[in-house]
Protein backbone atom coordinates (compact mmCIF):
# COMPACT_ATOMS: atom_id res chain seq x y z
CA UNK A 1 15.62 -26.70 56.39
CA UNK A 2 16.94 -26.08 52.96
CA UNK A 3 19.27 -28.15 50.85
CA UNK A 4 22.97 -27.29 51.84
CA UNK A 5 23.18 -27.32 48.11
CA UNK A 6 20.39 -25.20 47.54
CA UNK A 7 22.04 -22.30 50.17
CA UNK A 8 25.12 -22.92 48.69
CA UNK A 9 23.92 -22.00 45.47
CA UNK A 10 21.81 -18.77 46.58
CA UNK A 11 24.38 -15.79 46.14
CA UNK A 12 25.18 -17.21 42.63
CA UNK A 13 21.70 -17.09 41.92
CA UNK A 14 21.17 -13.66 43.41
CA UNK A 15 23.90 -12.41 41.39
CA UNK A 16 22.71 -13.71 38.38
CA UNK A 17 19.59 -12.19 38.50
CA UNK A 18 21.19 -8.40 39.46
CA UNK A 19 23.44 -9.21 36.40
CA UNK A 20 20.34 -9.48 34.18
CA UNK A 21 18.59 -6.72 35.73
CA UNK A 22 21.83 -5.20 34.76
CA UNK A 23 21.23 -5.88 31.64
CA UNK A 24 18.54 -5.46 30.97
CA UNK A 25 18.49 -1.71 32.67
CA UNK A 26 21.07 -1.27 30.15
CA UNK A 27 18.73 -2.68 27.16
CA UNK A 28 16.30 -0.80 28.05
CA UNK A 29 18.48 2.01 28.25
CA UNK A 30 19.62 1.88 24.67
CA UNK A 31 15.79 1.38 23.77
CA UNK A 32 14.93 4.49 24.94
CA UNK A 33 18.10 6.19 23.65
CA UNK A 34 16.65 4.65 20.11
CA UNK A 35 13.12 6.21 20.86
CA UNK A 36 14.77 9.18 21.25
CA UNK A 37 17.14 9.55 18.61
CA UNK A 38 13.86 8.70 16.42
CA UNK A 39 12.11 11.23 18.12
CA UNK A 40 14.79 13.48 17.21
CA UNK A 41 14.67 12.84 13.42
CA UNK A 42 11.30 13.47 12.92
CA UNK A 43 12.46 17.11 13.86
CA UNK A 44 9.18 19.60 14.78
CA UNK A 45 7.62 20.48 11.80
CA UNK A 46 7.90 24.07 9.85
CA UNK A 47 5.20 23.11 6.92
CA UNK A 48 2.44 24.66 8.79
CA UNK A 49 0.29 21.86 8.69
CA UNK A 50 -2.39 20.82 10.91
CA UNK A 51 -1.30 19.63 14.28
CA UNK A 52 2.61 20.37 13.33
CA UNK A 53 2.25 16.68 11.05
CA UNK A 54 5.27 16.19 8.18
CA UNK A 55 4.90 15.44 5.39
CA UNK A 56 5.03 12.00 4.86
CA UNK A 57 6.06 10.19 1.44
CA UNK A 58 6.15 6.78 2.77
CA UNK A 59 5.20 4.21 0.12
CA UNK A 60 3.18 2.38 2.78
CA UNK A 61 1.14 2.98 5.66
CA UNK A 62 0.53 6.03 3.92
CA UNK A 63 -0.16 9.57 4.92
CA UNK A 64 -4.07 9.96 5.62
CA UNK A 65 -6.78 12.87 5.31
CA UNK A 66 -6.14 15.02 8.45
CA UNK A 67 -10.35 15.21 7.85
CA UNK A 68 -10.08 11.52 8.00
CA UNK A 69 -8.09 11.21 11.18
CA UNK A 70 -9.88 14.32 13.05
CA UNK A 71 -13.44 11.98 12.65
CA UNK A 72 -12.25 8.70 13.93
CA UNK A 73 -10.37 10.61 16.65
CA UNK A 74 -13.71 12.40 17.42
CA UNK A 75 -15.00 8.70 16.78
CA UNK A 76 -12.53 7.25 18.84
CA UNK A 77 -14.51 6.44 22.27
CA UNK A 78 -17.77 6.65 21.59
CA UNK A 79 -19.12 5.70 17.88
CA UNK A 80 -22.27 8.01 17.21
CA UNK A 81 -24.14 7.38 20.27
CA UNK A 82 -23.29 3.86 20.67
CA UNK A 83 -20.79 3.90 23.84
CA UNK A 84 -18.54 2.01 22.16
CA UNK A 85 -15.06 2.61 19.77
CA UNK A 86 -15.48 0.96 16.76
CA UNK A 87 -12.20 -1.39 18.17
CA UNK A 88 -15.16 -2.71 20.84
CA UNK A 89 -17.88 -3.37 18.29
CA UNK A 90 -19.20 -6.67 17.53
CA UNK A 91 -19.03 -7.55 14.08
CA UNK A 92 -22.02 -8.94 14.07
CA UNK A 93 -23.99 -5.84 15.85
CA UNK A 94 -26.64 -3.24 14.01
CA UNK A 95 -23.46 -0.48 14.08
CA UNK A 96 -20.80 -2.00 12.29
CA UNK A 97 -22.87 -3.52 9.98
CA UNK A 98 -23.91 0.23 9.09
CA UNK A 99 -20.39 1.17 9.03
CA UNK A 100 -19.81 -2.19 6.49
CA UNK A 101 -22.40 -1.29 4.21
CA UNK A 102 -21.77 2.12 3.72
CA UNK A 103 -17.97 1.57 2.95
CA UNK A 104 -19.20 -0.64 0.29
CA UNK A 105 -21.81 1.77 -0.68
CA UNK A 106 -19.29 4.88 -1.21
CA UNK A 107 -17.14 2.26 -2.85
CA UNK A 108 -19.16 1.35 -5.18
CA UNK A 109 -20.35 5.14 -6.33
CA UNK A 110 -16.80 6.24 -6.49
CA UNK A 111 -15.78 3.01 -9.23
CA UNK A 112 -19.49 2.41 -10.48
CA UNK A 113 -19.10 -0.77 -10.12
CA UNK A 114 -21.64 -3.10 -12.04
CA UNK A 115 -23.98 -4.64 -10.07
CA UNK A 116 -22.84 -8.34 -11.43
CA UNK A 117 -19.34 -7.80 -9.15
CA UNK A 118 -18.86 -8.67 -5.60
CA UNK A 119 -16.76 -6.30 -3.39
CA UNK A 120 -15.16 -8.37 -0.49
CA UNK A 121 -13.25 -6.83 2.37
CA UNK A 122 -10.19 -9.39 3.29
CA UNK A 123 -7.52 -9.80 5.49
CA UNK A 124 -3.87 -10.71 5.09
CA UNK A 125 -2.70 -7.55 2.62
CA UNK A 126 -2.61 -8.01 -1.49
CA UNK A 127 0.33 -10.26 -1.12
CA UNK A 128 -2.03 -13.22 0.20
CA UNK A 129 -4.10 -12.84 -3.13
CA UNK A 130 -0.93 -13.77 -5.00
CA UNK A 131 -2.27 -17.23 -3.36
CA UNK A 132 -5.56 -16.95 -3.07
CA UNK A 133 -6.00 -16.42 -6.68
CA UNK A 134 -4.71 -19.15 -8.85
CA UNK A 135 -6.51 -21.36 -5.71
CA UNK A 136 -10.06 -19.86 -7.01
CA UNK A 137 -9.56 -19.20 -10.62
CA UNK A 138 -7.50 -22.10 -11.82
CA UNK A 139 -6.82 -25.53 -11.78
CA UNK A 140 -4.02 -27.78 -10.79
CA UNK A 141 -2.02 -27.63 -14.25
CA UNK A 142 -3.82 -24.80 -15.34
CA UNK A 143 -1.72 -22.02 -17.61
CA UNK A 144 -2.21 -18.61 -16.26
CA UNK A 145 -0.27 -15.93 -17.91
CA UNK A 146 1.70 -12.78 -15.77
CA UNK A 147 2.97 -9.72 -17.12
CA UNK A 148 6.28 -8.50 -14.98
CA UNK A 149 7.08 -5.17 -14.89
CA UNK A 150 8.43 -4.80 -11.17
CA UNK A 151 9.05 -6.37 -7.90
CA UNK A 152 5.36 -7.40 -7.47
CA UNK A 153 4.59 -8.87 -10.28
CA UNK A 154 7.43 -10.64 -10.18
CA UNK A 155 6.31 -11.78 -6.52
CA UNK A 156 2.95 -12.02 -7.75
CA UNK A 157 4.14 -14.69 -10.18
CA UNK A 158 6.38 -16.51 -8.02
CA UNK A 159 3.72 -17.30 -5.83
CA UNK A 160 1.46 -18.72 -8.40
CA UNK A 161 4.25 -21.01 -9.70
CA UNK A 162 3.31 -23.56 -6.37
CA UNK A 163 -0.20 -24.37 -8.06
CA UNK A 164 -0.51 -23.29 -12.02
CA UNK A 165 2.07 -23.18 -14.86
CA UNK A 166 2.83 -19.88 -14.91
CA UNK A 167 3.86 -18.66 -18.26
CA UNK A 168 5.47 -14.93 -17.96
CA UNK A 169 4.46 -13.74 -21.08
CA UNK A 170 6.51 -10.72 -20.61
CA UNK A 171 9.31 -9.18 -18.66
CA UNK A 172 9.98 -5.21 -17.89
CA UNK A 173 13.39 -3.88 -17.67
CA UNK A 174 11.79 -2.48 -14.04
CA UNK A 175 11.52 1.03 -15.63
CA UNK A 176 9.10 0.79 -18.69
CA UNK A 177 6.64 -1.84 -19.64
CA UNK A 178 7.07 -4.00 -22.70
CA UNK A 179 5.30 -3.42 -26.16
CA UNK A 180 2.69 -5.39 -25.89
CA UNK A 181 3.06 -6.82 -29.34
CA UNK A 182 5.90 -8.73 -27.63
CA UNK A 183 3.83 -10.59 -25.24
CA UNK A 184 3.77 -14.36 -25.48
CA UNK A 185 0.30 -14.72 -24.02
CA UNK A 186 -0.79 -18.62 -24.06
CA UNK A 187 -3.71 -19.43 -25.76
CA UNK A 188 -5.49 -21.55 -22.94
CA UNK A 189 -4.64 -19.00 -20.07
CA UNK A 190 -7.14 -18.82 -17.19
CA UNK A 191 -6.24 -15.46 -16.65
CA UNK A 192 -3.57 -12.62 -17.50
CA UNK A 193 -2.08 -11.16 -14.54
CA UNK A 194 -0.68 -7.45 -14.15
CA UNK A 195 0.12 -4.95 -11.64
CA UNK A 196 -1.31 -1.21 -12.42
CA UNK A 197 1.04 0.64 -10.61
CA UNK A 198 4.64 -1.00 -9.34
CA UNK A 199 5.27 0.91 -6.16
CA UNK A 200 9.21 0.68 -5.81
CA UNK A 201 10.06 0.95 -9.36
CA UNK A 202 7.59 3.85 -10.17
CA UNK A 203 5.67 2.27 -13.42
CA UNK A 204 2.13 2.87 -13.70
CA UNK A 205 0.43 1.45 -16.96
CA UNK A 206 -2.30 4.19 -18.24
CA UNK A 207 -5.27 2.03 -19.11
CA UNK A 208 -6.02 -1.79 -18.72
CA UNK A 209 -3.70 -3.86 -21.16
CA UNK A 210 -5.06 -5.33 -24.33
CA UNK A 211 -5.73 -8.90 -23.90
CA UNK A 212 -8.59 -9.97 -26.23
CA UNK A 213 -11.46 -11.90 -24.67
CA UNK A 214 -8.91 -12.96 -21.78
CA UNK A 215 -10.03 -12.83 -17.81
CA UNK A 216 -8.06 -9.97 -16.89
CA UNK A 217 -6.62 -9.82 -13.11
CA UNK A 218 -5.32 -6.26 -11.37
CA UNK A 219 -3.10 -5.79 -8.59
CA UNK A 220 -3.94 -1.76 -7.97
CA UNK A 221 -2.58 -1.89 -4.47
CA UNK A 222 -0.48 1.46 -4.95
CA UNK A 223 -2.74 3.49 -6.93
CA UNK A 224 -6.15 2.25 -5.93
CA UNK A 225 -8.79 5.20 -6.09
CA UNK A 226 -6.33 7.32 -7.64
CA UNK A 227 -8.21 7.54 -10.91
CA UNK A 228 -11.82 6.55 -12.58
CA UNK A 229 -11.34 2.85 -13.53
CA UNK A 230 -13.66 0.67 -16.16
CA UNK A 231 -14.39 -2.12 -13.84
CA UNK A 232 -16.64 -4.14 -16.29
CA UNK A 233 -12.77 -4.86 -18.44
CA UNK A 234 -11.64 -6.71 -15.10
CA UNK A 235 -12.39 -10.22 -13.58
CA UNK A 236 -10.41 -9.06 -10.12
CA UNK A 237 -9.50 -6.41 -9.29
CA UNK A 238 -7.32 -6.30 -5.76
CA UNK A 239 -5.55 -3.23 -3.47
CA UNK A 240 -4.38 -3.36 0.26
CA UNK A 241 -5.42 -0.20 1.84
CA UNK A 242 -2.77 1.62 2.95
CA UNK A 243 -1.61 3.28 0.33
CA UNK A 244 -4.41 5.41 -0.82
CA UNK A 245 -7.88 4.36 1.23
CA UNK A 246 -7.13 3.58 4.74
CA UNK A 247 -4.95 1.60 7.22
CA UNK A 248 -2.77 -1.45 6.90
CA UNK A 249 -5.31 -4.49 7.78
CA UNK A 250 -7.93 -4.61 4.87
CA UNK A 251 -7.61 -5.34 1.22
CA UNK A 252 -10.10 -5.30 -0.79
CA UNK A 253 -11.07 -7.68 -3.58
CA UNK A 254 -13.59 -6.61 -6.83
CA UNK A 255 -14.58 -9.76 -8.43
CA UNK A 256 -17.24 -10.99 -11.08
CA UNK A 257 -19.99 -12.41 -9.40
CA UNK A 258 -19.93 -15.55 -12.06
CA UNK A 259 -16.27 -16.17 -11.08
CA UNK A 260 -17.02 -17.09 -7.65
CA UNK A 261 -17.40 -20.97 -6.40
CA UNK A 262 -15.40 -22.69 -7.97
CA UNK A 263 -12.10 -23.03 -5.69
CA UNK A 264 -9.82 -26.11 -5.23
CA UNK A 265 -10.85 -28.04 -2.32
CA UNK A 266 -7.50 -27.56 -0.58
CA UNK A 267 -8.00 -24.02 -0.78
CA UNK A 268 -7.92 -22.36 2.87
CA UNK A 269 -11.45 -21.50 3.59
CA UNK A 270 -10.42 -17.80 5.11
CA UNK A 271 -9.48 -17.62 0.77
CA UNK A 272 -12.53 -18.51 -0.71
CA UNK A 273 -13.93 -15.88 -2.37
CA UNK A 274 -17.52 -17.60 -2.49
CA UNK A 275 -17.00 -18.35 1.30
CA UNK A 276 -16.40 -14.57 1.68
CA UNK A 277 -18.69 -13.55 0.25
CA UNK A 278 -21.22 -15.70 1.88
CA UNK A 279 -20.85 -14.12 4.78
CA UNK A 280 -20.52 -10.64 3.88
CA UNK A 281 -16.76 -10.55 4.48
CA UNK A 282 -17.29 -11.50 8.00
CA UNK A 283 -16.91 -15.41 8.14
CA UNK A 284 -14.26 -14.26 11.22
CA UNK A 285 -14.05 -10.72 12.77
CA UNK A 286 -12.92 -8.43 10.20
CA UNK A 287 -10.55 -5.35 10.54
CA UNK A 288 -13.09 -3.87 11.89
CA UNK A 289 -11.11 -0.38 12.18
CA UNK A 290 -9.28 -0.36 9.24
CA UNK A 291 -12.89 -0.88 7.30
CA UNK A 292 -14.08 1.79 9.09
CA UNK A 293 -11.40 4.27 8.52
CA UNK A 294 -11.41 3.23 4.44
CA UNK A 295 -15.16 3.95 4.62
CA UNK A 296 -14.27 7.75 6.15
CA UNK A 297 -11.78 8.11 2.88
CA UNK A 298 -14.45 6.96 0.89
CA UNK A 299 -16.75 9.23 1.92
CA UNK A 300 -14.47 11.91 1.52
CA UNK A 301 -13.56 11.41 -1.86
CA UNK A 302 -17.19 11.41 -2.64
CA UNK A 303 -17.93 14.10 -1.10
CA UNK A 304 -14.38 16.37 -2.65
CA UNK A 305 -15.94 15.34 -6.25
CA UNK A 306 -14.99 11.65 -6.87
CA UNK A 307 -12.28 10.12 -9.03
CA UNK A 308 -11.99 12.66 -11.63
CA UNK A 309 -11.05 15.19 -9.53
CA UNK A 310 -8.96 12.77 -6.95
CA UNK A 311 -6.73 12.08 -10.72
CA UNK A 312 -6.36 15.97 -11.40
CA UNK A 313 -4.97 16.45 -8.41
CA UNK A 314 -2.59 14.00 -8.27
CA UNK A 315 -1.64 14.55 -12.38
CA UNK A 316 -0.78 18.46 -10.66
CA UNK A 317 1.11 17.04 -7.74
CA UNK A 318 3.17 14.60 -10.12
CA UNK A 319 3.76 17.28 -12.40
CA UNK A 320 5.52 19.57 -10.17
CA UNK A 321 8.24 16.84 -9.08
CA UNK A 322 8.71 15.96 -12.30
CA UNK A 323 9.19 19.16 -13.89
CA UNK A 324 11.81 19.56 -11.25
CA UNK A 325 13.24 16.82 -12.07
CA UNK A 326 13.88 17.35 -15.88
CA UNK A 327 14.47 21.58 -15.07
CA UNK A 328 17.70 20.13 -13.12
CA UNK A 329 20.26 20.20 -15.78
CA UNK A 330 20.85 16.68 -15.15
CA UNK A 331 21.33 17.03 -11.31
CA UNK A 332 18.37 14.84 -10.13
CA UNK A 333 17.26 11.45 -12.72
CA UNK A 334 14.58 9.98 -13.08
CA UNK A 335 14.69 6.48 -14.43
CA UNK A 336 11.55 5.51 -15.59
CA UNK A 337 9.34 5.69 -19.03
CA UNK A 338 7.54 9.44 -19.40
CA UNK A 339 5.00 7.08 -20.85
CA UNK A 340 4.55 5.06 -17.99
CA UNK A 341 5.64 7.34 -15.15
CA UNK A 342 3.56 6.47 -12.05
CA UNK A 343 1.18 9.72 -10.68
CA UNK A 344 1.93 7.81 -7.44
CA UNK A 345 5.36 6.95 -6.71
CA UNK A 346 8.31 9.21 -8.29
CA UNK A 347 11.68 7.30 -8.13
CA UNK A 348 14.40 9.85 -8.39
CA UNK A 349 18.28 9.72 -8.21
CA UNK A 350 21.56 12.11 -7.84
CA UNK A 351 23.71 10.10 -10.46
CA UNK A 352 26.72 12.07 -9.82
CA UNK A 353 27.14 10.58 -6.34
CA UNK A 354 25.17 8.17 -3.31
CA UNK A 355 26.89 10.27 -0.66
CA UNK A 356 24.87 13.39 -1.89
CA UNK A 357 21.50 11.57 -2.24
CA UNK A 358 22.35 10.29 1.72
CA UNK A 359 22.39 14.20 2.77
CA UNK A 360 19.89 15.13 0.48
CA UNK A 361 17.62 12.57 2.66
CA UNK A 362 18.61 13.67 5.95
CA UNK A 363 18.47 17.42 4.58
CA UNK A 364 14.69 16.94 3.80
CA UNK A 365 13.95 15.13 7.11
CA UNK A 366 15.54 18.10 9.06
CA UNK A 367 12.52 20.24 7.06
CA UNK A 368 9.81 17.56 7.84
CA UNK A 369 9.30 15.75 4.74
CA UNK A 370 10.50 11.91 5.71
CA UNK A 371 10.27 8.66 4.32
CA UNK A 372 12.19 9.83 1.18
CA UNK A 373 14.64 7.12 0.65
CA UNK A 374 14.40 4.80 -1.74
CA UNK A 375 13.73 0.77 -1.25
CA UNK A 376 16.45 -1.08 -0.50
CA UNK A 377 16.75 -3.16 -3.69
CA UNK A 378 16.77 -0.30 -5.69
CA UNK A 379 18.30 3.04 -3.87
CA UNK A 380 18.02 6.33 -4.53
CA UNK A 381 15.17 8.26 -3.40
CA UNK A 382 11.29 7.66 -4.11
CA UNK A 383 8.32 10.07 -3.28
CA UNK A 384 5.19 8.95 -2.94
CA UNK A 385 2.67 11.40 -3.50
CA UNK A 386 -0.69 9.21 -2.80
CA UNK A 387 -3.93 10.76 -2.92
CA UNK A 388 -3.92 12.35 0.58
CA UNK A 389 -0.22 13.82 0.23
CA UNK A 390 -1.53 17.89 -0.24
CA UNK A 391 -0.23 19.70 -3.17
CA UNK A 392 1.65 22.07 -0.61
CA UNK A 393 3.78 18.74 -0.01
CA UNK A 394 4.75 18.29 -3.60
CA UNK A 395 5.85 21.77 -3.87
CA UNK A 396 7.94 22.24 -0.90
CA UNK A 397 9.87 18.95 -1.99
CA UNK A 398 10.26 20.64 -5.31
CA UNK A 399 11.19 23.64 -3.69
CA UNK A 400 13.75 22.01 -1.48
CA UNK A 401 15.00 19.89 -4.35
CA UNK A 402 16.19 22.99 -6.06
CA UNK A 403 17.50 24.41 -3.41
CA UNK A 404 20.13 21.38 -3.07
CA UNK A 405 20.59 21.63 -6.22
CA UNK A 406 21.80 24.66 -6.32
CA UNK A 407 23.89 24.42 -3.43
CA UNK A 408 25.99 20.98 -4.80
CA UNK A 409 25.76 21.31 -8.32
């Protein structure tokens, strides 16, 4: 027989588990009333776009070639022949070492990269190079000099500060960059530091900085691809993917062959560039997908005329919000530098009130364009207008931007 005490306790038990399942009816509940109300937002859309899709300014995952996403989906359960998904794949099989190579390939046609650099597909996004490269290119002690002209610079060099002496040798006002005959760079430097493009504040610098004989270091994660770049002027060069190439997972690292080897022994072996590339950026299974997908933008780009023409098109989209912006008789701001005004991410603001930029959100979502608010630590309202965003995008923002312009001015 059972424990008296064990009976005793039964209906107490009992009716503590119908309480949870109560409860947790009624979580699940309210999760699918959030699904919902989500649903709901992302109202159907009117742009006429392929397979009634938004359009979608998020700074990151970013929108995607419908071409793009039409292949892998055709892709998606059977990889040319092979009766697998490219998810199934072993790294180490004949196919995805095809789909490797040729990622690299395109890659390396699209930025001619010289033939003395090393293109390495990593994991852990571009933050986890803020690490891994003062733990490769510098020494415990060593000076290595950052330029910080927005939040991920500033990131960038906070990060380095746990094994070098950082010196900033300059600081932005997060909406222009500094005259560079104001920089303090050190003499003995390992490297200078810069981001090309900072994604929440909008500044975009429109050639590599002028740093002498210096090993110069690139974060391009938000406006990677987005323009013909002289790779030979770089030591690294470094983007996460999913802004303009592909799929949160894989970022990519563009280093100088010579540079390689000589990391700190507490370095983490997964951030050894010589490691790396010892193994063909497959020491461990790779995101295998997201290389995949970033080899179908590649592709793509080659195949729609290259850089030059992937920069005309996004100088016209940038021009079109822009002009709308200074055509508004004040209505709409836009903070940043004309100098240094990034092709890929347009901060804008209503300075006569927050309320209005709230609706002017919630307007635009209503007419399929989402994703338009601003990040949190700076507000307003930010388009970003990567390569993939279609020119038909820019222009019924600018359109709509008018329009509420009109209507509350």
């Amino acid at each position: 027989m059972a424990p008296v005490a064990a009976l005793c306790s039964a209906p107490a038990a009992l009716g503590s588990r119908v309480a949870h399942h109560k409860r947790a009816g009624r979580s699940s509940g309210r999760q699918q009333l959030a699904v919902r109300e989500v649903a709901a937002e992302a109202a159907p859309s009117t742009t006429g776009q392929p397979h009634g899709r938004v359009f979608n300014f998020s700074a990151g995952p970013a929108v995607l070639p419908v071409e793009v996403l039409e292949q892998a989906q055709a892709d998606l359960l059977n990889w040319r022949g092979s009766g697998m998904s490219v998810m199934e794949m072993s790294h180490r099989g004949k196919e995805f070492q095809s789909i490797i190579d040729a990622a690299e390939a395109d890659l390396r046609a699209l930025l001619a990269i010289p033939d003395n650099y090393t293109v390495l597909f990593m994991q852990g996004g571009a933050s986890t190079q803020f690490s891994a490269i003062p733990l490769n290119l510098a020494g415990e002690g060593d000076t290595v000099d950052y330029i910080v002209t927005g939040s991920w610079s500033k990131k960038a060099a906070g990060e380095a500060k746990k094994y070098c002496k950082v010196n900033v040798a300059a600081t932005g006002d997060n909406k222009s960059v500094p005259d560079p005959a104001t920089w303090n760079l050190s003499a003995d430097a390992k490297y200078v530091h810069y981001c090309d493009n900072e994604t929440i504040q909008g500044v975009e610098f429109k050639g590599p900085p002028a740093v002498g004989d210096k090993l110069l270091i690139a974060d391009m994660s938000s406006n990677f691809c987005s323009k013909p770049v002289d790779v030979s002027k770089y030591g690294l060069i470094y983007a996460g993917a999913q802004k303009n190439i592909g799929p949160a997972g894989v970022t990519i690292v563009i280093i100088r062959t010579d540079l390689m080897g000589n990391a700190r022994p507490i370095t983490p072996t997964m951030l050894d560039y010589a490691v790396q590339a010892g193994d063909q950026s497959m020491y461990n299974t790779p995101p295998c997908w997201s290389i995949y997908m970033c080899g179908l933008v590649f592709a793509k780009m080659r195949a729609d005329g290259g850089l030059p023409a992937v920069q005309a098109a996004n100088e016209k989209k940038a021009k079109v919000l822009y002009d709308t912006i200074a055509s508004s008789n004040g209505f709409y701001s836009s903070p940043v530098d004309p100098a240094v005004r990034s092709l890929m991410n347009v901060p804008f603001t209503i300075p006569s009130s927050a309320d209005l930029e709230k609706e002017f959100i919630g307007q635009a979502a209503k007419r399929s364009m989402i994703q338009l608010k601003g990040h949190r630590s700076v507000g307003g309202m930010r388009a970003s207008i990567y390569n993939s965003m279609p020119l038909e995008g820019t222009q019924q923002l600018a359109d709509f931007m008018r329009e509420f312009a009109a209507q509350h001015a």
